[in-house]
Each structure stands twice: as structure tokens, then as C-alpha cells.
Protein backbone atom coordinates (compact mmCIF):
# COMPACT_ATOMS: atom_id res chain seq x y z
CA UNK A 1 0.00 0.00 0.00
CA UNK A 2 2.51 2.15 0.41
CA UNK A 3 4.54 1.71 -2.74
CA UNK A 4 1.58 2.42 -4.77
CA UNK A 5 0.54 5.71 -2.46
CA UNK A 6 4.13 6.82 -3.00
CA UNK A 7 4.45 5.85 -6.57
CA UNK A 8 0.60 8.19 -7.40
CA UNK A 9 2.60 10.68 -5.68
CA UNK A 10 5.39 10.65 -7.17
CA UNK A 11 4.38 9.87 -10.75
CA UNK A 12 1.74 12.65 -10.74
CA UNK A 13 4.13 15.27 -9.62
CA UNK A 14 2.11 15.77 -6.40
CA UNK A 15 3.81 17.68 -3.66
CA UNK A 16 1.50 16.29 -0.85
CA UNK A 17 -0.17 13.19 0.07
CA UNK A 18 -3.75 15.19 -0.14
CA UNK A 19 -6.55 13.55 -2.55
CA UNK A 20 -7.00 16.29 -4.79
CA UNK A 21 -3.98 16.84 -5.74
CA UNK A 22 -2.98 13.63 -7.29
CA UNK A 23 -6.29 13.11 -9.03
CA UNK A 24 -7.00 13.84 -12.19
CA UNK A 25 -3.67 13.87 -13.76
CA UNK A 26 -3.09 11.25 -16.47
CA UNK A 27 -0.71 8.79 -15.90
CA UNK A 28 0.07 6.20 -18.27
CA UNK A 29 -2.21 3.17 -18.81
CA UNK A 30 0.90 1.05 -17.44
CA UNK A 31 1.35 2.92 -14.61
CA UNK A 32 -1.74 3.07 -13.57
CA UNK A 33 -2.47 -0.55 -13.84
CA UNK A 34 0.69 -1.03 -11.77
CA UNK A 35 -0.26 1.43 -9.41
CA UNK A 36 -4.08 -0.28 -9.05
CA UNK A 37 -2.77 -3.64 -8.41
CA UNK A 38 -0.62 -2.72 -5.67
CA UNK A 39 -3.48 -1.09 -3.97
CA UNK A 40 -5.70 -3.92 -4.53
CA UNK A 41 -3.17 -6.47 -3.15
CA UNK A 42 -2.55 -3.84 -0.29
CA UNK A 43 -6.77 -3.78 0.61
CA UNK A 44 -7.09 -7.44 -0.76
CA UNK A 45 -5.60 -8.54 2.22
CA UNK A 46 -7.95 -6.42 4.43
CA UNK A 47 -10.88 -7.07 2.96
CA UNK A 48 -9.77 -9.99 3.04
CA UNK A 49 -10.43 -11.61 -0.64
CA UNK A 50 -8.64 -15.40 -1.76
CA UNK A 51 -5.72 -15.88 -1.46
CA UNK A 52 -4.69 -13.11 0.52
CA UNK A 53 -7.49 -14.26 3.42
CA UNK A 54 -5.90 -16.94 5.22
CA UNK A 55 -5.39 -14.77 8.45
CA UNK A 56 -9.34 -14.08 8.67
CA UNK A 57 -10.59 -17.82 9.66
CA UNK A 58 -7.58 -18.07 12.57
CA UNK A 59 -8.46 -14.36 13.85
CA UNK A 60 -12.13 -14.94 14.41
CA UNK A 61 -11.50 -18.56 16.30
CA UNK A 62 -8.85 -16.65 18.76
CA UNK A 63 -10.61 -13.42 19.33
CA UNK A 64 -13.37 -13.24 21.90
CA UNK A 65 -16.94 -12.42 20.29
CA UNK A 66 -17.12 -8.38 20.49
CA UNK A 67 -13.80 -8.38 18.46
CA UNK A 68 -14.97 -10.99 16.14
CA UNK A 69 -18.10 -8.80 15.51
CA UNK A 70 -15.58 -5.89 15.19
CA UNK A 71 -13.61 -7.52 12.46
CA UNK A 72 -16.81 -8.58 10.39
CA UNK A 73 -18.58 -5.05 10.94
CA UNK A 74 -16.08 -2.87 10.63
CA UNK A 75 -12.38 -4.14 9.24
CA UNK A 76 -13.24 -5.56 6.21
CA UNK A 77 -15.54 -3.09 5.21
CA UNK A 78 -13.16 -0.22 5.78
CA UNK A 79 -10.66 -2.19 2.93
CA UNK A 80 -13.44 -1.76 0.63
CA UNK A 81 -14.20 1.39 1.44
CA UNK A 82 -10.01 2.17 0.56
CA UNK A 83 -9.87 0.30 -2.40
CA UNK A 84 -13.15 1.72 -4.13
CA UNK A 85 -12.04 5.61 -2.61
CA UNK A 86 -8.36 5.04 -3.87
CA UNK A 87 -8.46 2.16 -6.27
CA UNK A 88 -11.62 3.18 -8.29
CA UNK A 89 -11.24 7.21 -7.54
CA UNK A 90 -7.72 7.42 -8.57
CA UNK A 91 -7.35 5.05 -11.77
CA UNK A 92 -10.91 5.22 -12.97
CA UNK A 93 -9.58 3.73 -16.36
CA UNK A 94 -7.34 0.73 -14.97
CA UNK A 95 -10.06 -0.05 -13.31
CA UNK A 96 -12.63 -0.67 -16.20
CA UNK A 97 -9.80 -2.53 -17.92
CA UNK A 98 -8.98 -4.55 -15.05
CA UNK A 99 -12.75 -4.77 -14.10
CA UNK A 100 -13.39 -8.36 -15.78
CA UNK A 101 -10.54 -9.74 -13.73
CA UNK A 102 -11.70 -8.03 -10.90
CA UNK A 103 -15.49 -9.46 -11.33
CA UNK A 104 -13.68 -13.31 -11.85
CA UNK A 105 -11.56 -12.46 -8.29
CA UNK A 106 -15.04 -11.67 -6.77
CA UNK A 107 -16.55 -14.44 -8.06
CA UNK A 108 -13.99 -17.13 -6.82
CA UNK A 109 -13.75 -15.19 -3.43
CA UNK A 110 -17.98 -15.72 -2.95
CA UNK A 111 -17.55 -19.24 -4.59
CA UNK A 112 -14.77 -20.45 -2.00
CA UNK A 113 -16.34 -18.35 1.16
CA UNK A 114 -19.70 -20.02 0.28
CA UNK A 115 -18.05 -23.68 -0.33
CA UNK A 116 -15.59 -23.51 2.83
CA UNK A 117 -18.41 -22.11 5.11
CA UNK A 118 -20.83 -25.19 4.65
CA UNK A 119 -17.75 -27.52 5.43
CA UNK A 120 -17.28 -25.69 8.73
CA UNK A 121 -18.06 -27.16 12.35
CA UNK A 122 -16.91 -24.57 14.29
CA UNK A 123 -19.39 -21.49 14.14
CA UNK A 124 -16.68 -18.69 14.58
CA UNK A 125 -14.90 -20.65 11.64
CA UNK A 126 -17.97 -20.81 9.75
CA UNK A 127 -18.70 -16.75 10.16
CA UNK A 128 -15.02 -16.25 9.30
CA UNK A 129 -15.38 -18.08 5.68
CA UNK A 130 -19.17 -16.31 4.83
CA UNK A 131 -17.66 -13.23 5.90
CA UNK A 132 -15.14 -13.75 2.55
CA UNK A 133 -17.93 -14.60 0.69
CA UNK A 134 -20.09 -11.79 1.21
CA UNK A 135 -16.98 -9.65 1.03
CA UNK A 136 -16.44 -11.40 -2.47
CA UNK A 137 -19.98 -9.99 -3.37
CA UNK A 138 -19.24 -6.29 -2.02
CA UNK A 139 -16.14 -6.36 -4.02
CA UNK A 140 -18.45 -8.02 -7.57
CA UNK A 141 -20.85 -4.96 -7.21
CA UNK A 142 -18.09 -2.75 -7.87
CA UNK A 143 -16.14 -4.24 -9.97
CA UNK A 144 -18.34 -3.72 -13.51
């Protein structure tokens, strides 16, 4: 995440870390694509989408219940929230050219959550593995 917040910097001749004043300047197709999947591997994890969710199932069995409400009310929404604000705000056109990818992603992410979840005996476990999947769906609504 912060390669590709220092690379928009950087590459759009920004003097400041503020939103406004590295939007809107075109960058390269390349960069920008390079640039988008940094961020989406940076708020992939924290949304958490597959592969990158493999710390989500283990979190929710060791925390108590508040905190395991906490990380499926709040956490992964807030990576969403990033990666449509600075994914989708800042490279508008990577992100209709990456968008089919990105629907696939979503799709494999609801697809495994769903799958994994019904295998699950452990209800914590179980919560943890819907939570990708609805997170997979979150992340399909934005991706066309």
C-alpha cells in the first residue's frame, strides 16, 4: 500500500499526500495498472479476498466475540471502502480494464467463502469463511 501511495505521488508530480492533488492527472495506462494492483493487493488482504485471506478464519476462532463482531462489521468493510475511494477514484480507467478480472476475483472469493463455510463445524470458523464470501460480493458490485 505504500509503494503504490508513493508511486501516485510521485508519478503525478504531487507535492502532498492530499486527494485532490494527485487526481486527475493522467498517468500512463501502465502505470496506472501497476499502481491499481498494488493497492488492490494492499486492501485485498484487508478485505480480506482469496488468497490473501488466510489470516481471517484463525483471527475470528482466537478473538473473543465483540472483536470478532468488530472484524466482520467494521475491518473488512473499511478495505473496501479504501480500495473503491483510492483504487476506483484514482485510476478510474485501470479499473474498467482490469474490471473483468476483478469481477472473476469476486466471483472465486464468494464461490470459495460459500463452499468452505458449509464444510465448517466450528461457528466462529464458519462466520469467518461467509464473511469472505459476502466480502467477495461487495467487491463483484463494484467491480463492472
Amino acid at each position: 500500500m505504500l509503494a503504490g501511495f508513493l508511486g501516485t505521488v510521485w508519478l503525478s508530480g504531487g507535492s502532498d499526500f492530499t486527494y485532490h492533488s494527485v487526481m486527475g492527472h493522467d498517468l500512463p495506462m501502465q502505470w496506472q495498472v501497476i499502481l491499481l494492483g498494488l493497492l488492490l493487493v494492499a486492501f485485498g488482504i484487508k478485505i480480506p479476498l482469496v488468497p490473501f485471506h488466510t489470516w481471517l478464519p484463525d483471527t475470528y476462532v482466537a478473538a473473543s466475540t465483540p472483536v470478532a463482531m468488530m472484524l466482520g462489521g467494521v475491518l473488512a468493510k473499511l478495505g473496501t471502502y479504501g480500495l473503491f475511494r483510492f483504487g476506483l477514484g484514482l485510476f478510474p480507467d485501470a479499473w474498467a480494464q482490469l474490471s473483468p478480472y476483478l469481477a472473476g476475483w469476486a466471483a472465486a472469493s464468494v464461490l470459495y467463502g460459500a463452499i468452505t463455510a458449509i464444510a465448517q463445524k466450528d461457528i466462529k470458523r464458519m462466520v469467518a469463511y461467509s464473511s469472505i464470501g459476502h466480502m467477495g460480493y461487495v467487491l463483484l458490485g463494484g467491480a463492472p
